[in-house]
Protein backbone atom coordinates (compact mmCIF):
# COMPACT_ATOMS: atom_id res chain seq x y z
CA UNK A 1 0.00 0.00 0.00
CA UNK A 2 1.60 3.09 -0.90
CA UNK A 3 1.28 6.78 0.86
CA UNK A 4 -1.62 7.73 -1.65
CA UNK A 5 -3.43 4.99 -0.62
CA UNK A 6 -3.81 5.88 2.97
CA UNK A 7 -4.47 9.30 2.48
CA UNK A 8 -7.66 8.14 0.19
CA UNK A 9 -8.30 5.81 2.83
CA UNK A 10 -8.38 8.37 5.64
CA UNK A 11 -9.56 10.94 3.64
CA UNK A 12 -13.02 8.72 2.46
CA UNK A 13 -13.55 7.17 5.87
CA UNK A 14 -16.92 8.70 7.88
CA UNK A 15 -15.37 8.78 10.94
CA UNK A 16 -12.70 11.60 9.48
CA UNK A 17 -15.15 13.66 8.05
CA UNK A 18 -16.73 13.45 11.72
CA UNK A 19 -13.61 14.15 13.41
CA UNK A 20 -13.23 17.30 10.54
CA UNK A 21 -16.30 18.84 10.88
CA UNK A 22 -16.18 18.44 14.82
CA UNK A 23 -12.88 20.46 14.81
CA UNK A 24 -14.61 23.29 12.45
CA UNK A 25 -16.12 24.89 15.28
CA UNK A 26 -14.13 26.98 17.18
CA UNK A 27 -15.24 26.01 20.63
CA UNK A 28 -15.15 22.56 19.75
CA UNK A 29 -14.03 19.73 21.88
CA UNK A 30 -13.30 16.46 20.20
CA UNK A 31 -11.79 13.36 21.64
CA UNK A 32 -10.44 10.70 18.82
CA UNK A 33 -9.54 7.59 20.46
CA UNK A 34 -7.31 4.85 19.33
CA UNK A 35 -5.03 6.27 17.60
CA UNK A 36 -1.64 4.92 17.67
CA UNK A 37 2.07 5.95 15.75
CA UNK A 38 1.51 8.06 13.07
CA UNK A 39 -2.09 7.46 12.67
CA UNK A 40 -2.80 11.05 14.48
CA UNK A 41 -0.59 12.36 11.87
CA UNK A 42 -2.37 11.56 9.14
CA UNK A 43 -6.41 12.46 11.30
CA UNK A 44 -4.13 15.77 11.78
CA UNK A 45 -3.12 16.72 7.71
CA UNK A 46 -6.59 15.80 6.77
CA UNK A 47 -8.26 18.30 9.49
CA UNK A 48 -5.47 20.93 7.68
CA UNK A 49 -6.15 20.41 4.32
CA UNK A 50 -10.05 20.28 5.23
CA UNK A 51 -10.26 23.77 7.89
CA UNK A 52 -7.30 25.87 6.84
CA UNK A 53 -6.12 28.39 9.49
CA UNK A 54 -3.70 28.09 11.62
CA UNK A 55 -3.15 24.76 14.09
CA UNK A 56 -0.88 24.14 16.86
CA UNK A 57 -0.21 20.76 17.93
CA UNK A 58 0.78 19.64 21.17
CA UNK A 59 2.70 15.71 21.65
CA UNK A 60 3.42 14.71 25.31
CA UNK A 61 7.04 15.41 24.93
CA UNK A 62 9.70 16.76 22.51
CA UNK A 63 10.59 13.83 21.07
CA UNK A 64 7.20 12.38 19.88
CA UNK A 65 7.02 16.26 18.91
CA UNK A 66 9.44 15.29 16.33
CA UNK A 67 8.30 12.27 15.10
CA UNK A 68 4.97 14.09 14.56
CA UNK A 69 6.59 16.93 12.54
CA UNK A 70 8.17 14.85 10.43
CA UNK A 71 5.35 12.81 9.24
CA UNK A 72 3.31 15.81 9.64
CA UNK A 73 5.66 17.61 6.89
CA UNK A 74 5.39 14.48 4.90
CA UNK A 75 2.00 14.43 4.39
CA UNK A 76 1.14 18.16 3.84
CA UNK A 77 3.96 18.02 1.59
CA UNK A 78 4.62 21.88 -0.38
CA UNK A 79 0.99 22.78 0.19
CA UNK A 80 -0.39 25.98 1.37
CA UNK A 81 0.91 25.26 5.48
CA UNK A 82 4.25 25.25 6.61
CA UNK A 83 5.03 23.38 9.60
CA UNK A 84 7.02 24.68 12.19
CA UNK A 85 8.62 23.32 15.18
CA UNK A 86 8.14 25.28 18.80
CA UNK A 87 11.20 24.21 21.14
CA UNK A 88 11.63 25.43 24.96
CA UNK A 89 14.41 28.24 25.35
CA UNK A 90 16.06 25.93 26.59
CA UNK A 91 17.12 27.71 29.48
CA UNK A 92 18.66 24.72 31.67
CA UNK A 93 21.73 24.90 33.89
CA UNK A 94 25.15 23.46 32.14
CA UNK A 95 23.64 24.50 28.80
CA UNK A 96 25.87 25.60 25.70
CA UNK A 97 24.77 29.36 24.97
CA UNK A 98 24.57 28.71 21.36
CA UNK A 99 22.33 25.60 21.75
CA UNK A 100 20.14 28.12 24.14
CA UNK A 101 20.46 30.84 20.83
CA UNK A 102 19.22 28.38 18.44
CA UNK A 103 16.35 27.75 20.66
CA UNK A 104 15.74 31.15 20.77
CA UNK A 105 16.10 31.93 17.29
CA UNK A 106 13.23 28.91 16.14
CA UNK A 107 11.03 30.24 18.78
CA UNK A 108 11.13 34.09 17.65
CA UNK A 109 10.65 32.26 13.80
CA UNK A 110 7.48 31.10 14.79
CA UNK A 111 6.23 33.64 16.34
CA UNK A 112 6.92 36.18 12.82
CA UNK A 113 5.55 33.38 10.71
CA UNK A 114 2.42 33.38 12.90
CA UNK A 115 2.37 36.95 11.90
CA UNK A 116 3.56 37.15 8.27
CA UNK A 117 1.47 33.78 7.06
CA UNK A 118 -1.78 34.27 9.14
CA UNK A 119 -4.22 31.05 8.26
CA UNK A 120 -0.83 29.48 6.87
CA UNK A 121 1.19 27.73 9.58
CA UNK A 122 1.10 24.77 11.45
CA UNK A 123 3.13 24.59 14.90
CA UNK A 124 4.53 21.39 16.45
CA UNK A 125 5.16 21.53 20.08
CA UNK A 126 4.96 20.09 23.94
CA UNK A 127 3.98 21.31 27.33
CA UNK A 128 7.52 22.56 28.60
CA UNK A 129 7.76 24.79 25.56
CA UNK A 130 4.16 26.50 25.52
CA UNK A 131 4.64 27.08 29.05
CA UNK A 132 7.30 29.70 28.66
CA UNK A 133 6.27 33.01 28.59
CA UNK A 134 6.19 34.19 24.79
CA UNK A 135 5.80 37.90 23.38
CA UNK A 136 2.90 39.84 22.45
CA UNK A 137 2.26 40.46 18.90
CA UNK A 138 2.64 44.11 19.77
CA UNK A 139 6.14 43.75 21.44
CA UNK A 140 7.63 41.36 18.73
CA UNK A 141 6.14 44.42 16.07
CA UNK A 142 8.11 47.03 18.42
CA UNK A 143 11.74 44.96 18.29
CA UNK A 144 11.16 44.07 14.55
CA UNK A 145 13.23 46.14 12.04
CA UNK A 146 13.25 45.50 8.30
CA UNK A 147 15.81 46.34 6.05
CA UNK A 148 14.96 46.33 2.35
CA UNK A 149 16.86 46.53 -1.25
CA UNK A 150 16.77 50.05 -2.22
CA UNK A 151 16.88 51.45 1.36
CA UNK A 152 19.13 54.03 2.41
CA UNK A 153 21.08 53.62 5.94
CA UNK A 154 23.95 54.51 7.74
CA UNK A 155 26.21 51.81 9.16
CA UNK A 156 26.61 53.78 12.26
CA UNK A 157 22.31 53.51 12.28
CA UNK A 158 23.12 49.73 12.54
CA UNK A 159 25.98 49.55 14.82
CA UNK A 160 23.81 51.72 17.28
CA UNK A 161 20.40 50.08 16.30
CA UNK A 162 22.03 45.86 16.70
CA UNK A 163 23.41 47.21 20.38
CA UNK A 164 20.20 48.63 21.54
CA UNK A 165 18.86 45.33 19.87
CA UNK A 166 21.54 43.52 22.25
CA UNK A 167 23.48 41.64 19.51
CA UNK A 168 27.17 41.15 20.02
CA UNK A 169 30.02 42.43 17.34
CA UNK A 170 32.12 40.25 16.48
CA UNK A 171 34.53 39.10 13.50
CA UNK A 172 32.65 36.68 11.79
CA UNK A 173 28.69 35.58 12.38
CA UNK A 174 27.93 32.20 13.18
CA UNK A 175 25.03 32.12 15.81
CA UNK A 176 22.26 34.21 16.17
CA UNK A 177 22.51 37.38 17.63
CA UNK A 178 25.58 38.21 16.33
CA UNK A 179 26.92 41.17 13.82
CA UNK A 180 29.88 41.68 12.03
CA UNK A 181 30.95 44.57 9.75
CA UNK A 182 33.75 44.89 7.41
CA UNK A 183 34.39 47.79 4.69
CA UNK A 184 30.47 47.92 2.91
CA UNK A 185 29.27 44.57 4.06
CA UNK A 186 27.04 44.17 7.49
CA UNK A 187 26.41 40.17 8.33
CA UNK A 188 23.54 40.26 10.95
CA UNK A 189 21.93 37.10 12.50
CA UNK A 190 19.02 37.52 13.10
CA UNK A 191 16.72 35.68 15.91
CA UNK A 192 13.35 35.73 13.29
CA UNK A 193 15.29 33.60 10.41
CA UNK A 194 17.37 30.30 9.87
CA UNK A 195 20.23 31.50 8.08
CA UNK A 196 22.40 35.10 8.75
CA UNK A 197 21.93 38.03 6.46
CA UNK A 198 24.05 39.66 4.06
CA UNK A 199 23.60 43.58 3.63
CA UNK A 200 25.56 44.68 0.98
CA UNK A 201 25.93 48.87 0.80
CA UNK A 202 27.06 50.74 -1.67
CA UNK A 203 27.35 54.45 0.29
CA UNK A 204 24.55 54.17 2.10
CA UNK A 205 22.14 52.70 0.06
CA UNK A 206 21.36 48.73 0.44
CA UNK A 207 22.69 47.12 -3.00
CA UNK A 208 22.27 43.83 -2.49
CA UNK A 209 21.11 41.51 0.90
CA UNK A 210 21.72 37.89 0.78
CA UNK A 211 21.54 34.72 2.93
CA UNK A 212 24.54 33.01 3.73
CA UNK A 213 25.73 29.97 5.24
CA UNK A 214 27.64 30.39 8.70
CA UNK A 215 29.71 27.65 8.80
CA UNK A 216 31.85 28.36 5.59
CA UNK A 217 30.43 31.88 5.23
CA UNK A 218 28.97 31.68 2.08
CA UNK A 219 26.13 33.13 -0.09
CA UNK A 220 23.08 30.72 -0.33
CA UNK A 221 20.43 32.95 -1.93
CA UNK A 222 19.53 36.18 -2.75
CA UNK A 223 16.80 37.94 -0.63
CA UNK A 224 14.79 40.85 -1.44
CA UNK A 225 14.80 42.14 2.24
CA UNK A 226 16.14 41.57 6.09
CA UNK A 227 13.83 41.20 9.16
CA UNK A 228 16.13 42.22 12.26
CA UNK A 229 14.40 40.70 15.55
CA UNK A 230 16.42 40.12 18.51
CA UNK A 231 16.28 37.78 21.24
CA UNK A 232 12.22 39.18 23.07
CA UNK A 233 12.15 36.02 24.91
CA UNK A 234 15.24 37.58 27.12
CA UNK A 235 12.89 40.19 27.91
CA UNK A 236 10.84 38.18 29.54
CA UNK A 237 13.06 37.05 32.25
């Protein structure tokens, strides 16, 4: 039986459309017993493709979190959702900073997807993660700062603007919140996106802004703008 098959299968069988049109309301409360391994998975892509919006789903701990991502992501495949992953700050005694940073980074991602793809995301996540305090739409809107092709700024605007932001100078980026800058090029990584920007200026005007990849500090991909966010969950603390 291949993939195709159970999705026709689940996606014909009464007791889905039940389950479906249960979850339609908003004040709904459904319980679907008997589902075992990736079986909530699939109950799961079919209530997405059916309802739209946005959905945020909740396994017991982070590791059956991933598992359900993953076949999550398999089924939607490229649709219209993207599915996201919602981690804990990680804030534990003995932890690495740049494992905490990473944390960080995929946390303040999901909260500007939530806002940028309204109706378009699905988050993955477990109890110790959604039990962090998170920002307000109004405060991540407040420490958000785009940068776009075209746009004419001062690196001294940036210097100051990345401190106030808290972000640490440094040589070369590899982690977020970090900045470097070096003759017409600023590298900022940013806590909203999975890869480091490059700003390329020519005066003060933004020529070019590309992704790059940290580890051998290459270009990846050409972007058409920058969205600066810094680390909000630190101001929650």
């Amino acid at each position: 039986m291949t993939l195709q098959d159970l999705l026709g299968f689940y996606d014909h069988d009464a007791r889905m459309g039940q389950v479906v049109d249960a979850l339609a309301s908003p004040a709904a409360k459904v319980e679907a017993r008997g589902l075992i391994g990736s079986a909530r998975a699939f109950v799961a892509a079919q209530a997405v493709k059916r309802n739209g919006g946005d959905h945020l789903f909740l396994l017991e701990d982070k590791e059956r979190a991933a598992y359900f991502m993953n076949d999550l992501e398999t089924l939607l495949g490229e649709g219209s959702h993207q599915v996201l992953f919602y981690p804990r700050s990680a804030r534990i005694p003995y932890q690495e900073e740049g494992a905490d940073n990473a944390n960080v980074a995929m946390r303040a991602e999901v909260m500007n997807k939530l806002e940028a793809l309204r109706g378009k995301v699905c988050v993955v996540s477990f109890p110790e993660a959604v039990a962090e305090q998170v920002t307000t739409r109004k405060q991540l809107k407040g420490n958000t700062y785009t940068i776009q092709r075209g746009d004419h700024i001062s690196q001294d605007f940036v210097d100051e603007l990345l401190i106030d932001y808290g972000f640490e100078k440094v040589e070369y980026v590899y982690e977020p919140g970090e900045y470097a800058i070096r003759g017409g090029i600023i590298d900022i990584f940013s806590f909203a996106f999975d890869h480091p920007y490059r700003i390329e200026l020519f005066g003060d005007e933004v020529d070019g802004i590309r992704k790059f990849d940290p580890t051998d500090q290459l270009s990846v991909g050409k972007m058409d703008r920058a969205v600066i966010v810094p680390d909000v969950q630190e101001q929650l603390v």
